[in-house]
N, C-alpha and C. Protein backbone atom coordinates (compact mmCIF):
# COMPACT_ATOMS: atom_id res chain seq x y z
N UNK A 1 121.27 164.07 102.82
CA UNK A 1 122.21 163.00 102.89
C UNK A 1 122.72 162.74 101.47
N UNK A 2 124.10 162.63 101.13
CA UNK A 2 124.56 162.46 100.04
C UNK A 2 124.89 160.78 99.88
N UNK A 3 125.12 159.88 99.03
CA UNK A 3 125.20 158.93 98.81
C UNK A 3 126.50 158.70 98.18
N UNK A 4 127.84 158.50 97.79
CA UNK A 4 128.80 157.99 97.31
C UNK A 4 129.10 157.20 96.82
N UNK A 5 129.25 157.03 95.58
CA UNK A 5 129.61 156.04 94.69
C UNK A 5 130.20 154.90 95.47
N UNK A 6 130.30 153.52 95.76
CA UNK A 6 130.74 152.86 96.03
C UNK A 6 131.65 152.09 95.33
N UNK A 7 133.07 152.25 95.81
CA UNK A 7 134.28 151.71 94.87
C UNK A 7 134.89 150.23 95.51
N UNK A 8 135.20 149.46 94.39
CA UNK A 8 135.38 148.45 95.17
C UNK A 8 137.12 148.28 95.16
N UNK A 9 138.04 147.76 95.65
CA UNK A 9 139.41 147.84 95.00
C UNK A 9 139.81 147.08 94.21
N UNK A 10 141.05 147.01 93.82
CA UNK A 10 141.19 146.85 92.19
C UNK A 10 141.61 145.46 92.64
N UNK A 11 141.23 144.25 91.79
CA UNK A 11 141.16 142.89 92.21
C UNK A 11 141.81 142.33 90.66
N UNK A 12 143.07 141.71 91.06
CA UNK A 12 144.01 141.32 89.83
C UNK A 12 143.65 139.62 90.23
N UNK A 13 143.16 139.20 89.33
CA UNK A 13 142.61 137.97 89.52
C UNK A 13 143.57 136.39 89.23
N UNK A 14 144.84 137.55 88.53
CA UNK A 14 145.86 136.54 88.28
C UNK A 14 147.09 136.68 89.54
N UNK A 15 146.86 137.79 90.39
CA UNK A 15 147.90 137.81 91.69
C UNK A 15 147.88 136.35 92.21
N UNK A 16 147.26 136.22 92.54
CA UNK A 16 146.94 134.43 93.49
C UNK A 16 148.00 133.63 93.00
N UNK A 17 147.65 133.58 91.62
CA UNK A 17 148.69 132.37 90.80
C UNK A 17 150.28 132.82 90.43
N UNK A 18 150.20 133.79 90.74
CA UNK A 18 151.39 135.05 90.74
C UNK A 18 152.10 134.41 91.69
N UNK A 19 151.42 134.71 93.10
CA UNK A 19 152.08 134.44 94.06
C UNK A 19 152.75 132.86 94.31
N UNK A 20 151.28 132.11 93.99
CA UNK A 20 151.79 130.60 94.04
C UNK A 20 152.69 129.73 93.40
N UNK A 21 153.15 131.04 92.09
CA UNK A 21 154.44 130.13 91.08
C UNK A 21 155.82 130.67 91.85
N UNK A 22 155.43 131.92 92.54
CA UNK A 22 157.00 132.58 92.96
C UNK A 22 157.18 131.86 94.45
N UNK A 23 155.97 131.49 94.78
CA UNK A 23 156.33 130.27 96.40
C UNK A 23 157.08 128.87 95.77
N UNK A 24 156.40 128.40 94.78
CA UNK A 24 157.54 127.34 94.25
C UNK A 24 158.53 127.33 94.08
N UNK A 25 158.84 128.71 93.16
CA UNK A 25 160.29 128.67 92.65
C UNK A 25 161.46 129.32 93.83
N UNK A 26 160.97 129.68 95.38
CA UNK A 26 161.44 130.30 96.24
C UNK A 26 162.05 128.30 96.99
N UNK A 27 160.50 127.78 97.36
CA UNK A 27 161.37 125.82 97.58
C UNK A 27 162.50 125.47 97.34
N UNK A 28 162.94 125.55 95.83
CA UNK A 28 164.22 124.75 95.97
C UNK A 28 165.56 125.39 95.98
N UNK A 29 165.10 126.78 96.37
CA UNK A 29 166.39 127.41 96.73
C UNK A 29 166.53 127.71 98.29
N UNK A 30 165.37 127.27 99.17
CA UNK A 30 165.65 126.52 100.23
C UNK A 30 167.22 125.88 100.70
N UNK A 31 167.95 125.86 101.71
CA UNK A 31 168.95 125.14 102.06
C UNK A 31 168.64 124.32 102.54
N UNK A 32 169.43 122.59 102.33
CA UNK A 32 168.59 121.56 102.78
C UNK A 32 170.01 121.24 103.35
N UNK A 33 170.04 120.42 104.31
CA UNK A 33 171.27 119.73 104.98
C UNK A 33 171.48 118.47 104.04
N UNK A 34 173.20 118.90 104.73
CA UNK A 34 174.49 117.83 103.77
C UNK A 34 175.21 117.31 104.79
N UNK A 35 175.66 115.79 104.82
CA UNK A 35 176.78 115.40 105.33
C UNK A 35 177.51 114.77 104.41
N UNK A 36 178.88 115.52 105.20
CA UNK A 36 180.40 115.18 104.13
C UNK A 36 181.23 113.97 105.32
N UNK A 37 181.41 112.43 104.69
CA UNK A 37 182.82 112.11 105.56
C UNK A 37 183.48 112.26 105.10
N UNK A 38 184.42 112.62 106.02
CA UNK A 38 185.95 112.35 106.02
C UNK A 38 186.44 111.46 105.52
N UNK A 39 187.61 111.32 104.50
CA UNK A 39 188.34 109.97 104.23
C UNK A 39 189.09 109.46 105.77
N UNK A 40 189.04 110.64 107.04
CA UNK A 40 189.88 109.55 108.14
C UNK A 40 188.24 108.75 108.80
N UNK A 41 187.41 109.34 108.65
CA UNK A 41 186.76 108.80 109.03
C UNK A 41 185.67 107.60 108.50
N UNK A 42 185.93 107.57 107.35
CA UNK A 42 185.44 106.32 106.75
C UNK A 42 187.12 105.27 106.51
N UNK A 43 188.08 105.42 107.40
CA UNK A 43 189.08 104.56 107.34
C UNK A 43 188.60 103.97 108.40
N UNK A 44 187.98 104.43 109.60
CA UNK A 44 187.80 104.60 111.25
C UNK A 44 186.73 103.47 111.21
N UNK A 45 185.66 103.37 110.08
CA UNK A 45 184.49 103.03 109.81
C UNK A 45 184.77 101.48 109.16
N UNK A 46 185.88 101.26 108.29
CA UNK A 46 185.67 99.89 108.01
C UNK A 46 186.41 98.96 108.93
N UNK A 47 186.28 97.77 108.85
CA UNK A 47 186.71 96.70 109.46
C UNK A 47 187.99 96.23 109.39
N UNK A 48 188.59 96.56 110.51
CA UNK A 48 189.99 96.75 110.86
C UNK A 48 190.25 94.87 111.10
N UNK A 49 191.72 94.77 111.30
CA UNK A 49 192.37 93.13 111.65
C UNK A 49 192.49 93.16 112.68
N UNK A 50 192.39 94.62 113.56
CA UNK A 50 192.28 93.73 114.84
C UNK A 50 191.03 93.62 115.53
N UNK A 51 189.74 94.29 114.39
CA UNK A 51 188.23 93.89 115.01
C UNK A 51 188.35 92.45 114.37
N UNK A 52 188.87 91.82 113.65
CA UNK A 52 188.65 90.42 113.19
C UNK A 52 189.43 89.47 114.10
N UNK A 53 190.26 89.79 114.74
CA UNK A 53 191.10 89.23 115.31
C UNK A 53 190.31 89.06 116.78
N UNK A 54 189.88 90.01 117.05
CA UNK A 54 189.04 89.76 118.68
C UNK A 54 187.52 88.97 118.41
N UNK A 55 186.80 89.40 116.74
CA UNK A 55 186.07 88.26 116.65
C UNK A 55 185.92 87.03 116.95
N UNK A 56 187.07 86.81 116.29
CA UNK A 56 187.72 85.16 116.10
C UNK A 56 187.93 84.56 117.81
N UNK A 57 188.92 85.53 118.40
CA UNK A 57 189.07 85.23 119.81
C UNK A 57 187.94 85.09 120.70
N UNK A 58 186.81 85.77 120.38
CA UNK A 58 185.56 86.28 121.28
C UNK A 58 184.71 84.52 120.66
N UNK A 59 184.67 84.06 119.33
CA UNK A 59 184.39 82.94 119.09
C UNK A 59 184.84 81.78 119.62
N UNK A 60 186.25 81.55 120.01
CA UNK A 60 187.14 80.87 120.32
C UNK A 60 186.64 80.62 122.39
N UNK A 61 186.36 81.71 122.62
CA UNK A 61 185.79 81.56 124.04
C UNK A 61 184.73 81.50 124.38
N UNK A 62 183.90 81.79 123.40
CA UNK A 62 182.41 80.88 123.27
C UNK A 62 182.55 79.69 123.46
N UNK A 63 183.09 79.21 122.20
CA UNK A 63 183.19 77.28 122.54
C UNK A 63 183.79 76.77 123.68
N UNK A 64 184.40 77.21 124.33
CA UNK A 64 185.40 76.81 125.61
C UNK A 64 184.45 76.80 126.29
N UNK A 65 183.58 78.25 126.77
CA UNK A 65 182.13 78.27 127.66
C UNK A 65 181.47 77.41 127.74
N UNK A 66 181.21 77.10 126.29
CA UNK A 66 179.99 75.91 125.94
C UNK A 66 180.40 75.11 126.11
N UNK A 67 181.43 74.39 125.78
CA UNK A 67 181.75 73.25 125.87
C UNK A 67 182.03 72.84 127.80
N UNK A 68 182.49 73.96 128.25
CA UNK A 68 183.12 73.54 129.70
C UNK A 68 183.89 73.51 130.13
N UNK A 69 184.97 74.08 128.83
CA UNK A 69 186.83 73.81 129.09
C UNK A 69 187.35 74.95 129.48
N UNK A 70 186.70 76.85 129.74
CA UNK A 70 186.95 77.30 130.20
C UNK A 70 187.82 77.55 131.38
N UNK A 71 188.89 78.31 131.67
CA UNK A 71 189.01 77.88 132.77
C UNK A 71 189.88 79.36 133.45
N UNK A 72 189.52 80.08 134.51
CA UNK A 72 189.82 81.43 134.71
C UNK A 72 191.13 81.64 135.52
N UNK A 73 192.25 82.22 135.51
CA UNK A 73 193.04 82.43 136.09
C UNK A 73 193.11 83.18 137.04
N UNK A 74 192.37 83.29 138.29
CA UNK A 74 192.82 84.20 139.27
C UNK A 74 193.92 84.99 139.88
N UNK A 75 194.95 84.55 139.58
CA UNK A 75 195.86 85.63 139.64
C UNK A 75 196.37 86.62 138.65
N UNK A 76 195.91 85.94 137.51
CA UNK A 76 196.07 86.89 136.24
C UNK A 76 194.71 88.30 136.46
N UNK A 77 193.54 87.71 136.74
CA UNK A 77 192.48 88.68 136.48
C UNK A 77 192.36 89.77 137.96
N UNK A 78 192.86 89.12 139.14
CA UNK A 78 193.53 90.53 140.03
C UNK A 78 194.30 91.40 139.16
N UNK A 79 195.09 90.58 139.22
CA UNK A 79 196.48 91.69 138.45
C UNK A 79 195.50 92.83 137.42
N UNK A 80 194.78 92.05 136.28
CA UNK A 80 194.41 93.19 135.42
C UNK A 80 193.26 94.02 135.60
N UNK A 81 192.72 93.45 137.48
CA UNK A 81 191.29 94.41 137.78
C UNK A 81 192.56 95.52 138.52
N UNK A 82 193.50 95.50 139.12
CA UNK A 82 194.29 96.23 139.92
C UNK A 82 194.99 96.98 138.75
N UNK A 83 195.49 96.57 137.68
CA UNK A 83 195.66 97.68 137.02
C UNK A 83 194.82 98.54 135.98
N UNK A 84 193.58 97.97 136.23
CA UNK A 84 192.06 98.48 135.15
C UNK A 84 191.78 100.03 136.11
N UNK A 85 191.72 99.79 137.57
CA UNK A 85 191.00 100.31 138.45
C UNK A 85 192.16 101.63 139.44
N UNK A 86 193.43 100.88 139.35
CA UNK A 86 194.60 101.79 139.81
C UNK A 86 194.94 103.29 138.92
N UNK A 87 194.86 104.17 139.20
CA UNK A 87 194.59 105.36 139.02
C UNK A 87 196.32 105.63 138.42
């Protein structure tokens, strides 16, 4: 029976840290997500006169509610369910 040198393989003891500086520097060249607006869409986004205008109105029929002075027009609100709903 012959016996053979036993070789072990070649063990670079600085690979490890090799590897772990080139995984960092691989991170921030990573692609990370971007959002771009639009100038139409940050026009779309601020507060228009006629969202202030239905504020004001939507306030204006609060107090009427509350108070009691409300008062609904039935022939007006056919008319605008018949033309909400008319095809």
């Amino acid at each position: 029976m012959k016996i053979q040198k036993f070789t072990l393989p070649a063990v670079n003891p600085y690979k490890a840290n090799q590897l772990k500086a080139e995984q960092a520097e691989q991170k921030p060249k990573m692609k990370t997500d971007k959002l771009e607006i639009s100038s139409e869409a940050k026009k779309l986004s601020e507060v228009s006169s006629f969202s202030a205008q239905r504020n004001e109105r939507v306030q204006q029929l609060k107090a009427q509610v509350q108070a009691g002075t409300y008062e609904v027009e039935p022939e007006k609100l056919a008319a605008d369910l018949v033309k909400h709903f008319k095809p």
